[in-house]
C-alpha atoms as a PDB file:
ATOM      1  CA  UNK A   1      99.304  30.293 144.761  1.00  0.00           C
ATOM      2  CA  UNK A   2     101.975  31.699 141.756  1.00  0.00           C
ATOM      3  CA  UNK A   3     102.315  32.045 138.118  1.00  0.00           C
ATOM      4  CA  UNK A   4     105.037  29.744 136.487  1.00  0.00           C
ATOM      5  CA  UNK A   5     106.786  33.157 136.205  1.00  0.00           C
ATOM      6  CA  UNK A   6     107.166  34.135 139.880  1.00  0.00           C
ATOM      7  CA  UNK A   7     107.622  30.298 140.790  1.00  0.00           C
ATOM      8  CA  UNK A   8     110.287  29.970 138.358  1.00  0.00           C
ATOM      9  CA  UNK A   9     112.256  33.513 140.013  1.00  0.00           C
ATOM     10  CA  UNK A  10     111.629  32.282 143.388  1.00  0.00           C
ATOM     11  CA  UNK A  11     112.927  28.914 143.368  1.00  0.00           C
ATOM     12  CA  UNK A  12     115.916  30.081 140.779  1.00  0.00           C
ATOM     13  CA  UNK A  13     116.735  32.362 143.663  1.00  0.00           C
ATOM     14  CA  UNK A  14     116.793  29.646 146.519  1.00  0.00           C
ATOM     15  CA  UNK A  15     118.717  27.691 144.600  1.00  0.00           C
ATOM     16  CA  UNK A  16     121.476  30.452 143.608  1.00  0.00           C
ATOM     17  CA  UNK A  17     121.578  31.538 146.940  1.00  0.00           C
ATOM     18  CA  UNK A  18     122.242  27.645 148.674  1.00  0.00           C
ATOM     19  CA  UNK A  19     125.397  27.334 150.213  1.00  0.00           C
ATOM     20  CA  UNK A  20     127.228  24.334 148.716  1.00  0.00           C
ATOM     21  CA  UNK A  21     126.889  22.294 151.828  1.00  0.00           C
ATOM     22  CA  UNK A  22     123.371  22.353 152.221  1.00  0.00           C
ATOM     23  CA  UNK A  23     123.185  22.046 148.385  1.00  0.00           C
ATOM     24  CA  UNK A  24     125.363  18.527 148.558  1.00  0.00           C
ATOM     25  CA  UNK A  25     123.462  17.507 151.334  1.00  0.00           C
ATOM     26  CA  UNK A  26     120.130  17.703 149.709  1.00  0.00           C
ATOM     27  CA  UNK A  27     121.849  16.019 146.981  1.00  0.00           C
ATOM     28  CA  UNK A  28     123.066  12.751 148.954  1.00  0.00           C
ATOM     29  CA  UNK A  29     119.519  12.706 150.496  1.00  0.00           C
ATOM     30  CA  UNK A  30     118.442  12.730 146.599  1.00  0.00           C
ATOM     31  CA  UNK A  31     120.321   9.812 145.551  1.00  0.00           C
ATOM     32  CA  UNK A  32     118.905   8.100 148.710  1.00  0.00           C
ATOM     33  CA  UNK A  33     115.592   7.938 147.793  1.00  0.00           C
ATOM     34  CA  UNK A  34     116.388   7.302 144.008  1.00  0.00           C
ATOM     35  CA  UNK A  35     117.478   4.284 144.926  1.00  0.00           C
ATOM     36  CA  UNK A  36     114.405   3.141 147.103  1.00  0.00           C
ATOM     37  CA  UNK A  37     113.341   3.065 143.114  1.00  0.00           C
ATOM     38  CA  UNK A  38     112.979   0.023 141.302  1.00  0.00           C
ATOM     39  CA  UNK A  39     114.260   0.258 137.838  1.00  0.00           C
ATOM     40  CA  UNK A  40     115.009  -3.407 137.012  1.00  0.00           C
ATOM     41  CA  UNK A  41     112.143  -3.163 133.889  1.00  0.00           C
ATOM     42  CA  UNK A  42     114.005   0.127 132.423  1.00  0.00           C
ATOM     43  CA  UNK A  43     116.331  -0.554 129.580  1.00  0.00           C
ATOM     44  CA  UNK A  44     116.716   3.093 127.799  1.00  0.00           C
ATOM     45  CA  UNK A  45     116.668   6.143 130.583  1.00  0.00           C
ATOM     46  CA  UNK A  46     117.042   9.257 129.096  1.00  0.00           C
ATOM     47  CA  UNK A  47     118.848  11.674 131.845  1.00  0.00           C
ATOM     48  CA  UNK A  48     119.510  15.521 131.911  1.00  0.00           C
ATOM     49  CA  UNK A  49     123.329  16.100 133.023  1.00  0.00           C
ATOM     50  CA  UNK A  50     123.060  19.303 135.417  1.00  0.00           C
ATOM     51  CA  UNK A  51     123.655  23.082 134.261  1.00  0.00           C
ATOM     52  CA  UNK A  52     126.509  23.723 137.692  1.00  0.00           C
ATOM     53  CA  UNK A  53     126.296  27.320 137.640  1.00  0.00           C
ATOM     54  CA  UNK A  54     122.561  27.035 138.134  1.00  0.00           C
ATOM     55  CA  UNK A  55     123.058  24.834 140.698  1.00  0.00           C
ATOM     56  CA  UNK A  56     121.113  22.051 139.400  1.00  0.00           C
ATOM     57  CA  UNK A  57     120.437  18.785 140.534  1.00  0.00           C
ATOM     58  CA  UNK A  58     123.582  16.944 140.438  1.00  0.00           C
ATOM     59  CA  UNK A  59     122.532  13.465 138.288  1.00  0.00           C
ATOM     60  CA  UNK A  60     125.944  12.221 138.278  1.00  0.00           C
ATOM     61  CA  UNK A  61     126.076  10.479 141.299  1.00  0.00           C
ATOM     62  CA  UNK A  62     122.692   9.165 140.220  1.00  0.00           C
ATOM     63  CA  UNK A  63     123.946   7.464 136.562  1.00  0.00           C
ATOM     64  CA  UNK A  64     126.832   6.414 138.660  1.00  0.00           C
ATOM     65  CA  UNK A  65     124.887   4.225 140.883  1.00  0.00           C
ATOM     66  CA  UNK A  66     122.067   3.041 138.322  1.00  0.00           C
ATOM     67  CA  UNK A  67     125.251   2.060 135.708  1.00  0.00           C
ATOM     68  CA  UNK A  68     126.734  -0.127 138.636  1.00  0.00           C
ATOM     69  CA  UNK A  69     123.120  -1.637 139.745  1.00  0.00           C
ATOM     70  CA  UNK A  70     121.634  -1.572 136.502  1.00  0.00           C
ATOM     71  CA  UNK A  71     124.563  -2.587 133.962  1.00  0.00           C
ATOM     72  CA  UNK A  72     122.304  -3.434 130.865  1.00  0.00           C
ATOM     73  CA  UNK A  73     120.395  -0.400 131.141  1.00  0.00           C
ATOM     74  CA  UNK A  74     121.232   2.108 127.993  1.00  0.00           C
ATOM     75  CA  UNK A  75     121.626   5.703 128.351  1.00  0.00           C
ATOM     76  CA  UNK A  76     120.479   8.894 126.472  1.00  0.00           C
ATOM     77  CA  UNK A  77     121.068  12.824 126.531  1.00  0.00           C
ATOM     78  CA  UNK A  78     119.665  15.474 124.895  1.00  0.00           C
ATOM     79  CA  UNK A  79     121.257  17.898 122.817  1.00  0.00           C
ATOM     80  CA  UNK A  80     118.988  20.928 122.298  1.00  0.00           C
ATOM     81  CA  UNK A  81     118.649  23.344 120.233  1.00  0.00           C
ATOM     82  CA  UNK A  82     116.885  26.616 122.420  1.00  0.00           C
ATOM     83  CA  UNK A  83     116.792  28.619 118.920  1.00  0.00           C
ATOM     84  CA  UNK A  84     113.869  26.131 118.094  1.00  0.00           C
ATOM     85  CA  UNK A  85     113.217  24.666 121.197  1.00  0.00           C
ATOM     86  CA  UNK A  86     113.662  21.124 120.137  1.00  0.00           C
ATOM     87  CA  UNK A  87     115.803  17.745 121.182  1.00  0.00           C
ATOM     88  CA  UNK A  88     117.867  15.560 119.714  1.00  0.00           C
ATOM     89  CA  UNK A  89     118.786  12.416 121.696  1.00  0.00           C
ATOM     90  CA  UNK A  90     121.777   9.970 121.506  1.00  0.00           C
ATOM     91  CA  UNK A  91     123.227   7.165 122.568  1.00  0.00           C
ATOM     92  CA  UNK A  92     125.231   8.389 125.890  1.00  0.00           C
ATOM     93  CA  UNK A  93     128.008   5.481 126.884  1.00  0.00           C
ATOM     94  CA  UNK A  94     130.601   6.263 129.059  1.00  0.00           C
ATOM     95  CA  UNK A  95     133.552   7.201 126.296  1.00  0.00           C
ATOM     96  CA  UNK A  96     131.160   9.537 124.667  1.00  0.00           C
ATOM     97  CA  UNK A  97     132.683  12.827 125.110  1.00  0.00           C
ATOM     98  CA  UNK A  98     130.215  15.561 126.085  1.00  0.00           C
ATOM     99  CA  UNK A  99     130.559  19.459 125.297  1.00  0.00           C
ATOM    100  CA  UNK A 100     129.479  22.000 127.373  1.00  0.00           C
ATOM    101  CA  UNK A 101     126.398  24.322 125.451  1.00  0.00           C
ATOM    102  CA  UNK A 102     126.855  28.033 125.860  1.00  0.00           C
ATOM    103  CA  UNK A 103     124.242  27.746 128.455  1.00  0.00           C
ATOM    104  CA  UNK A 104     126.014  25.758 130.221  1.00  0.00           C
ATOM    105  CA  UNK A 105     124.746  21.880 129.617  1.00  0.00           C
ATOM    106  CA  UNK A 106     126.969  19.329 129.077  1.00  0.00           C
ATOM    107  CA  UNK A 107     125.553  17.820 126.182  1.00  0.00           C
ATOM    108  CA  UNK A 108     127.050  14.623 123.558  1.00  0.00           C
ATOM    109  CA  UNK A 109     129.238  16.011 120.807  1.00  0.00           C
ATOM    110  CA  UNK A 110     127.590  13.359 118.822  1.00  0.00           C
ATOM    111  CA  UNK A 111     126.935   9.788 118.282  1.00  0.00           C
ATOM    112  CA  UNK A 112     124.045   7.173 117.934  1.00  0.00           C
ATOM    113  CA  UNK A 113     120.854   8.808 117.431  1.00  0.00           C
ATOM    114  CA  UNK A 114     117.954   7.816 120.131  1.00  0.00           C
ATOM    115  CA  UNK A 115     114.013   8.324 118.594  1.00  0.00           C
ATOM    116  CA  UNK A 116     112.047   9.244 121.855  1.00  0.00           C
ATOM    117  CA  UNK A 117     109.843   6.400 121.318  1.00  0.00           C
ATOM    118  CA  UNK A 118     112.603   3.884 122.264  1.00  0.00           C
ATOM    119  CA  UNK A 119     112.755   5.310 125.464  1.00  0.00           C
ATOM    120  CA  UNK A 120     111.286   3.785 128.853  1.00  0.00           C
ATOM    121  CA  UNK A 121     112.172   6.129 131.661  1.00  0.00           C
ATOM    122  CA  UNK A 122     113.093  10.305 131.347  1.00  0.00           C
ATOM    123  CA  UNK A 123     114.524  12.256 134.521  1.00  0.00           C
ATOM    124  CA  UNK A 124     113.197  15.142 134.144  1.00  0.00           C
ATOM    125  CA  UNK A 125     115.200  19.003 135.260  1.00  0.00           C
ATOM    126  CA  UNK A 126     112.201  21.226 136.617  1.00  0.00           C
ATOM    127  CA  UNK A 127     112.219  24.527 138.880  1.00  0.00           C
ATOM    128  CA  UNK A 128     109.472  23.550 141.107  1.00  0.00           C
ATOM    129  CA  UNK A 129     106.243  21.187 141.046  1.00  0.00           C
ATOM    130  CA  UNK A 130     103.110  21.045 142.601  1.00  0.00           C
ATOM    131  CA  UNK A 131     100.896  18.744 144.165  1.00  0.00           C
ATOM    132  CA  UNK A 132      99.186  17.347 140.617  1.00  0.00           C
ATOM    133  CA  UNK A 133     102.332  16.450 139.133  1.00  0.00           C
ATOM    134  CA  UNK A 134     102.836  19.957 137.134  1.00  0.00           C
ATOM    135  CA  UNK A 135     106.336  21.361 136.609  1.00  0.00           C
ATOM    136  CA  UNK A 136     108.121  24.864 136.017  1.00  0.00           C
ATOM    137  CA  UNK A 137     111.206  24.712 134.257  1.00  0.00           C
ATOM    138  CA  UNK A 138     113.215  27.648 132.377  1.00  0.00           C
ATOM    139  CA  UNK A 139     109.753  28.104 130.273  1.00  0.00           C
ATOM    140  CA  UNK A 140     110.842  27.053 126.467  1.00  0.00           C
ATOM    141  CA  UNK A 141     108.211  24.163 126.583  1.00  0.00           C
ATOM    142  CA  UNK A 142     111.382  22.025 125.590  1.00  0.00           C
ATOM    143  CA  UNK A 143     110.821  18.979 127.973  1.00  0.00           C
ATOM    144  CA  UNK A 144     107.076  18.793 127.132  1.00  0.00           C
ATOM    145  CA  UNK A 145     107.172  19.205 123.599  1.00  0.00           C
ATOM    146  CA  UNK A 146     109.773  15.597 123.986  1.00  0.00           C
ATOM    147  CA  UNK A 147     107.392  13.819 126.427  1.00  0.00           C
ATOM    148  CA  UNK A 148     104.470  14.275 123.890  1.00  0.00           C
ATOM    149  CA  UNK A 149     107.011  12.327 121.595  1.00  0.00           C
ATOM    150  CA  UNK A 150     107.915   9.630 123.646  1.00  0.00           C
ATOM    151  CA  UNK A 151     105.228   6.566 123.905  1.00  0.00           C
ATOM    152  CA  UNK A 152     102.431   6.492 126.390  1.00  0.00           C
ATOM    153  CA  UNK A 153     103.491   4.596 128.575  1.00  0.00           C
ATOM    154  CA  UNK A 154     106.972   6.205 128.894  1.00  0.00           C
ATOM    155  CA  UNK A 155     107.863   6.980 132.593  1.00  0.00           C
ATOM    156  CA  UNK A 156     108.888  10.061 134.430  1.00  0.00           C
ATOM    157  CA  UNK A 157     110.328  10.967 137.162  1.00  0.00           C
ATOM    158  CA  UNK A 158     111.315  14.911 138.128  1.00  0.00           C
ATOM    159  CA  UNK A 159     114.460  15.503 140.236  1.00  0.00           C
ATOM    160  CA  UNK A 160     113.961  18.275 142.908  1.00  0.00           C
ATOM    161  CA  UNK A 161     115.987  19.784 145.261  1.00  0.00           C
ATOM    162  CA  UNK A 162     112.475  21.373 146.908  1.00  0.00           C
ATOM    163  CA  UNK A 163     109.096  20.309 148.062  1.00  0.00           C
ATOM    164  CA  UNK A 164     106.011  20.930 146.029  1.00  0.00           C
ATOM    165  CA  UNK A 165     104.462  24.000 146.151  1.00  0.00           C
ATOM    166  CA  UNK A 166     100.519  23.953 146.285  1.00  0.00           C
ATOM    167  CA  UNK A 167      99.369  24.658 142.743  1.00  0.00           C
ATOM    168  CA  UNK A 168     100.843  26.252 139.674  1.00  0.00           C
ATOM    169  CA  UNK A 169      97.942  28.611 138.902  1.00  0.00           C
ATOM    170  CA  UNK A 170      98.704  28.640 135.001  1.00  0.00           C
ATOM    171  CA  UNK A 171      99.718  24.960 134.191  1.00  0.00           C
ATOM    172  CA  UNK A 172      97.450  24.424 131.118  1.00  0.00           C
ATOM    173  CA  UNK A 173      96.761  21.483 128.231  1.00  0.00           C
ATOM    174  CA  UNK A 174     100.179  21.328 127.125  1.00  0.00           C
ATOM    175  CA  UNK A 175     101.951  20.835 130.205  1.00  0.00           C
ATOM    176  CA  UNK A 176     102.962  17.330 130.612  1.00  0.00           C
ATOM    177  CA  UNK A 177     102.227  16.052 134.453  1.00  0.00           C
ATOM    178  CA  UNK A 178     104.773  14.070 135.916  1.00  0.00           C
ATOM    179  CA  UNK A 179     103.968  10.372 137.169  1.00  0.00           C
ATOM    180  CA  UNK A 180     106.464  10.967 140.019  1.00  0.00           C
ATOM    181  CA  UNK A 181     109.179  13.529 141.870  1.00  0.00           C
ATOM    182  CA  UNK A 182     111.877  12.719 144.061  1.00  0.00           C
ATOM    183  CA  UNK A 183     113.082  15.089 146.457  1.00  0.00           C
ATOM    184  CA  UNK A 184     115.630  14.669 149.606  1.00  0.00           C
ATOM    185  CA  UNK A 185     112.660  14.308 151.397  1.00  0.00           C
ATOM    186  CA  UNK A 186     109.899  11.272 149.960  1.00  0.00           C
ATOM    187  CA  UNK A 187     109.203  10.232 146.486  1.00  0.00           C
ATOM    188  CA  UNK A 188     105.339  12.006 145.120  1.00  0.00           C
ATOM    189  CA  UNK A 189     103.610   9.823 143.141  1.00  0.00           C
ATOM    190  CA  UNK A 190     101.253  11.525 140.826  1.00  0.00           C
ATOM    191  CA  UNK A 191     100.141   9.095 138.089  1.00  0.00           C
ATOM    192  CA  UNK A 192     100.395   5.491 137.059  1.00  0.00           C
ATOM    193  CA  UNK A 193     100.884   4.648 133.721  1.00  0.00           C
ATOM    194  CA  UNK A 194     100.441   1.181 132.892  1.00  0.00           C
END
């Protein structure tokens, strides 16, 4: 059992320290199982586009499948602000040009604003997860301060490059569980939200 803080060094450190082969493998597997997912009642998806030098989950091959199966489904990206730790979403098509942040996250230049509350499905970035659904991410709160404005019966689903560790020992009341995680290996379904 860990702290969000050692959680969040270890599993930075596993994933700096991948080679790039097993890193695309785990990958591939990832898109796999994301598309054992039906998402044929989703019509706004909110996705995170990945931070590369942080070896991140790589989404793209992700919105590239969903925007060929899924053609009327809209997407969104966040732009954030980590001064203040808040989101702004917009309307992400594909000639929307995107700017990298100076951490690293490409992120819309601009364009149709997106309230939260439109939104059906968020991928969510996260560290590592454990067996209830909890999350570690880079620890601004960002990502759970935006689910608490979506609707309740938004749904998420983290993207993971690992399997869950046991328990986050310090997840409190304003961590926002996830309903599900895929990972190269199965999808974890933690709540149903109807």
């Amino acid at each position: 059992m860990f702290t969000k803080t050692d959680i969040r060094k270890q599993f930075l450190e596993r994933r700096l320290n991948m080679p790039a082969e097993d890193a695309a493998a785990l990958n591939q597997h990832l898109l796999e199982n994301c598309q054992k997912v039906n998402y044929s009642r989703i019509r706004w998806a909110h996705i995170f586009l990945p931070i590369t030098e942080k070896k991140e989950v790589n989404t793209w091959p992700i919105v590239t499948w969903m925007r060929q199966a899924y053609p009327a489904l809209q997407w969104v990206l966040g732009k954030a602000s980590l001064a203040t730790a808040d989101m702004e979403h917009f309307l992400w098509e594909e000639h929307t040009p995107l700017v990298k942040s100076r951490y690293g996250i490409p992120e819309p230049a601009g364009g149709i604003p997106v309230e939260p509350g439109t939104l059906d499905l968020v991928f969510v970035p996260l560290l590592a997860f454990d067996l209830t659904g909890h999350r570690v991410g880079y620890g601004k709160g960002m990502y759970d301060r935006f689910l608490k404005q979506c609707r309740p019966d938004v749904r998420t689903i983290g993207l993971s490059l690992f399997e869950p560790v046991d328990v986050i020992m310090d997840a409190d009341i304003h961590d926002v569980p996830l309903q599900t995680v895929i990972t190269p290996v199965t999808i974890y379904q933690f709540i149903e939200k109807q």
